[in-house]
C-alpha atoms as a PDB file:
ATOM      1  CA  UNK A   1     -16.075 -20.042   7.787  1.00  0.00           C
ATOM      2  CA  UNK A   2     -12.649 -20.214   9.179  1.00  0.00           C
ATOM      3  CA  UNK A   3     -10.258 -16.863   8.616  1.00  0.00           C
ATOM      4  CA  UNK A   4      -6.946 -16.695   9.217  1.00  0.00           C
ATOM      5  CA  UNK A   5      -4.324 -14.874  11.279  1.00  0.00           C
ATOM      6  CA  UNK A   6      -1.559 -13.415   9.833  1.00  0.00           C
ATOM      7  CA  UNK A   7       1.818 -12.448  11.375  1.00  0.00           C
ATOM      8  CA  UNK A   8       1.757  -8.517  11.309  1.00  0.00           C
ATOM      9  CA  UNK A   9       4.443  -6.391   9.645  1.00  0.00           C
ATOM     10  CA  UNK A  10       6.957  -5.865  13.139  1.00  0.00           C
ATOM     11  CA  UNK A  11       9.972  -4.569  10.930  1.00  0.00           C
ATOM     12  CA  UNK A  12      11.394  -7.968  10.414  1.00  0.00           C
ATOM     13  CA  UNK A  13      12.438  -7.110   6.921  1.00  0.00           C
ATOM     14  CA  UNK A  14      14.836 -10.510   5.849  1.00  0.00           C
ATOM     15  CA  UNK A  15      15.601 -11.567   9.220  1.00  0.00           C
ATOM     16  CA  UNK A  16      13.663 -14.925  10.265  1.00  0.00           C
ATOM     17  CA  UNK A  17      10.926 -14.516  12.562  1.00  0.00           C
ATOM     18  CA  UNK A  18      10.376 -18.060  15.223  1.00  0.00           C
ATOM     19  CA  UNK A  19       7.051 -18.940  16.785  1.00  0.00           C
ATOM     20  CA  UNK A  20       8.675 -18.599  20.497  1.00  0.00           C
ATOM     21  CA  UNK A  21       5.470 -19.840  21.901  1.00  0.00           C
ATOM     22  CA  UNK A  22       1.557 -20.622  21.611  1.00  0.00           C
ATOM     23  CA  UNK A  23      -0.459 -19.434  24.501  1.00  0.00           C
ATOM     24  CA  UNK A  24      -3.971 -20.815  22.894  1.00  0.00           C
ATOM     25  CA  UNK A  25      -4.386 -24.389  22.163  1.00  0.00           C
ATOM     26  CA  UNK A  26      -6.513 -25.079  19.259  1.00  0.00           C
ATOM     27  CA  UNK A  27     -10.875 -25.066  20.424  1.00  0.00           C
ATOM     28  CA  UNK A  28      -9.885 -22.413  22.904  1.00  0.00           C
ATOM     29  CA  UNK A  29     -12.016 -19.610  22.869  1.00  0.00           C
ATOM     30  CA  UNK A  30     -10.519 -16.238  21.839  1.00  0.00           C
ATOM     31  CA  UNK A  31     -11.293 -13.159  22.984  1.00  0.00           C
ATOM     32  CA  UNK A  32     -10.677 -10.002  20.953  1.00  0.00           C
ATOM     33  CA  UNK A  33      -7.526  -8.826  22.293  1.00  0.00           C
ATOM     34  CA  UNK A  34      -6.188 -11.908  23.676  1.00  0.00           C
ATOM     35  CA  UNK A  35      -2.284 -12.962  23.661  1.00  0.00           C
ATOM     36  CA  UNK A  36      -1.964 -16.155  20.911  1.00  0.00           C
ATOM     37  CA  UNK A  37       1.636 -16.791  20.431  1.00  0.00           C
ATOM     38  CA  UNK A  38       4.879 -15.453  20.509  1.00  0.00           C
ATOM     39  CA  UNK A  39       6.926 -14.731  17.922  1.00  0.00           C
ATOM     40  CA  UNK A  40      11.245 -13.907  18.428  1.00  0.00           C
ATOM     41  CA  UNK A  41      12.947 -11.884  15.702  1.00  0.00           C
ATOM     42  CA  UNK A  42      16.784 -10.492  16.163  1.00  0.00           C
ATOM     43  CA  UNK A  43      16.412 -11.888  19.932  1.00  0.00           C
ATOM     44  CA  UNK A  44      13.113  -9.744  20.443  1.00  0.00           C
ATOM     45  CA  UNK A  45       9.933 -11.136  21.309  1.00  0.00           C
ATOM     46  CA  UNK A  46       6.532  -9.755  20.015  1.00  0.00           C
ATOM     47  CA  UNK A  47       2.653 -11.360  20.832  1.00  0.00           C
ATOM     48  CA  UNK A  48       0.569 -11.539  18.115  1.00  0.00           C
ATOM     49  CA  UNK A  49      -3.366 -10.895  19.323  1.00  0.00           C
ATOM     50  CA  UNK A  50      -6.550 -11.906  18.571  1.00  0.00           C
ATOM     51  CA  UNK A  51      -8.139  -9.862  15.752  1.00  0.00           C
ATOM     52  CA  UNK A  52     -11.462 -10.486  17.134  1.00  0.00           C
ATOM     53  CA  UNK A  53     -13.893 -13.020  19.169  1.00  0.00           C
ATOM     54  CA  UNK A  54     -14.138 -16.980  18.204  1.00  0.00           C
ATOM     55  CA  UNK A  55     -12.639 -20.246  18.235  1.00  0.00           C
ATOM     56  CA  UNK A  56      -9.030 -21.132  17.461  1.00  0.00           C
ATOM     57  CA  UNK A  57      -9.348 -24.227  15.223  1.00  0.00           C
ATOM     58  CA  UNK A  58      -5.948 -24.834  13.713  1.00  0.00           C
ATOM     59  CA  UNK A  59      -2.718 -23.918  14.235  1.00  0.00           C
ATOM     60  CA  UNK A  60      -0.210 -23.499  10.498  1.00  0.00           C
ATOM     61  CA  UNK A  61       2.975 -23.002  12.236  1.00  0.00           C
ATOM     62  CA  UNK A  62       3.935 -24.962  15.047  1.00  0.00           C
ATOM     63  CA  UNK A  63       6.575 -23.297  17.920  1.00  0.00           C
ATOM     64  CA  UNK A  64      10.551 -23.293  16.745  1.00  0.00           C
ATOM     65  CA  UNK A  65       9.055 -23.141  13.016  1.00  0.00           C
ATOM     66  CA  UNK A  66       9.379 -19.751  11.002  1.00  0.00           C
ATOM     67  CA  UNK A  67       7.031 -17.706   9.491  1.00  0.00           C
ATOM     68  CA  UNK A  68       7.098 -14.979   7.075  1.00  0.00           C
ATOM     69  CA  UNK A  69       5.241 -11.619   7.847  1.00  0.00           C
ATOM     70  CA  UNK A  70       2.365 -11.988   6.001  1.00  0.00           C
ATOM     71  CA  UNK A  71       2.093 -15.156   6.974  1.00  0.00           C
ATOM     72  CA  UNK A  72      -0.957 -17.737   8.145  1.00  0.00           C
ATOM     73  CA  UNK A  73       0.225 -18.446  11.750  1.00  0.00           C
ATOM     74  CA  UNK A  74      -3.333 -19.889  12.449  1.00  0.00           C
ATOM     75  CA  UNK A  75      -7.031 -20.157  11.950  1.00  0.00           C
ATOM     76  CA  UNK A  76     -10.087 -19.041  13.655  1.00  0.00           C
ATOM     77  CA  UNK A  77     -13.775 -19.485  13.504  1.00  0.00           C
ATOM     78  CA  UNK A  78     -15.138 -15.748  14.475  1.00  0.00           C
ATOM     79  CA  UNK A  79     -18.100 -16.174  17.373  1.00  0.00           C
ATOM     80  CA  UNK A  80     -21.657 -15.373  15.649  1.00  0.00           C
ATOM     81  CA  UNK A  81     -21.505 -11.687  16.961  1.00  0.00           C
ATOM     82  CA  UNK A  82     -17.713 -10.885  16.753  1.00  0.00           C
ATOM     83  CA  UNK A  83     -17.839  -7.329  15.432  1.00  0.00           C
ATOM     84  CA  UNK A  84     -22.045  -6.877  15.748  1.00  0.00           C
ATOM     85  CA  UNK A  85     -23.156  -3.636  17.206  1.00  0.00           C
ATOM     86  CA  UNK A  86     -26.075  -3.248  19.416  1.00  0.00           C
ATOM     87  CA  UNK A  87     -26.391  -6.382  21.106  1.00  0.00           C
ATOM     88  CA  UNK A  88     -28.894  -7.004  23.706  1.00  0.00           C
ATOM     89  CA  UNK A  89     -27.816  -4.808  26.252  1.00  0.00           C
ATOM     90  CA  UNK A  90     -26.256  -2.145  24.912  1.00  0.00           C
ATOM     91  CA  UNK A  91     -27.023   1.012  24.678  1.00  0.00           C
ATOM     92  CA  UNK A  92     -26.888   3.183  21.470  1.00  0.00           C
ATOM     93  CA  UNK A  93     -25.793   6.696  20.937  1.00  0.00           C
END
């Protein structure tokens, strides 16, 4: 099941927010963490990250478009164990 990602709150308030940039191409793998696109607002930039492991399947707003905050920037299909504890491997407390 895909999920989306959202452009976070950065204080934008009415001012337009542009995707500067997209560092993942769509079937990249994403790792939780990872740098996904730029956005500019007021002449600032800010990187949206990934939320957690997976795929990125589909980008909604393409770079020089804007987007709200709030907004679907893109969508991901989360790996199998994205955000499973005690993996093979691991220890436990």
């Amino acid at each position: 099941m895909l999920k989306p990602i959202e452009l976070p709150n950065i204080g934008a308030e009415d001012e337009p927010v542009v995707v500067a940039c997209w560092l993942v191409d769509p079937d990249e793998r994403l790792v939780e963490g990872d740098r996904l696109v730029e956005v500019t607002v007021r002449g600032v930039l800010f990187e949206v990250r990934a939320p957690e492991g997976g795929v990125l399947r589909r980008v909604a707003v393409r770079t020089d478009e804007v987007v709200s905050e709030g907004g679907v920037l893109a969508w991901y299909e989360p790996s199998p164990t994205a955000g499973v504890a005690g993996l093979a491997g691991e220890e436990r407390p």
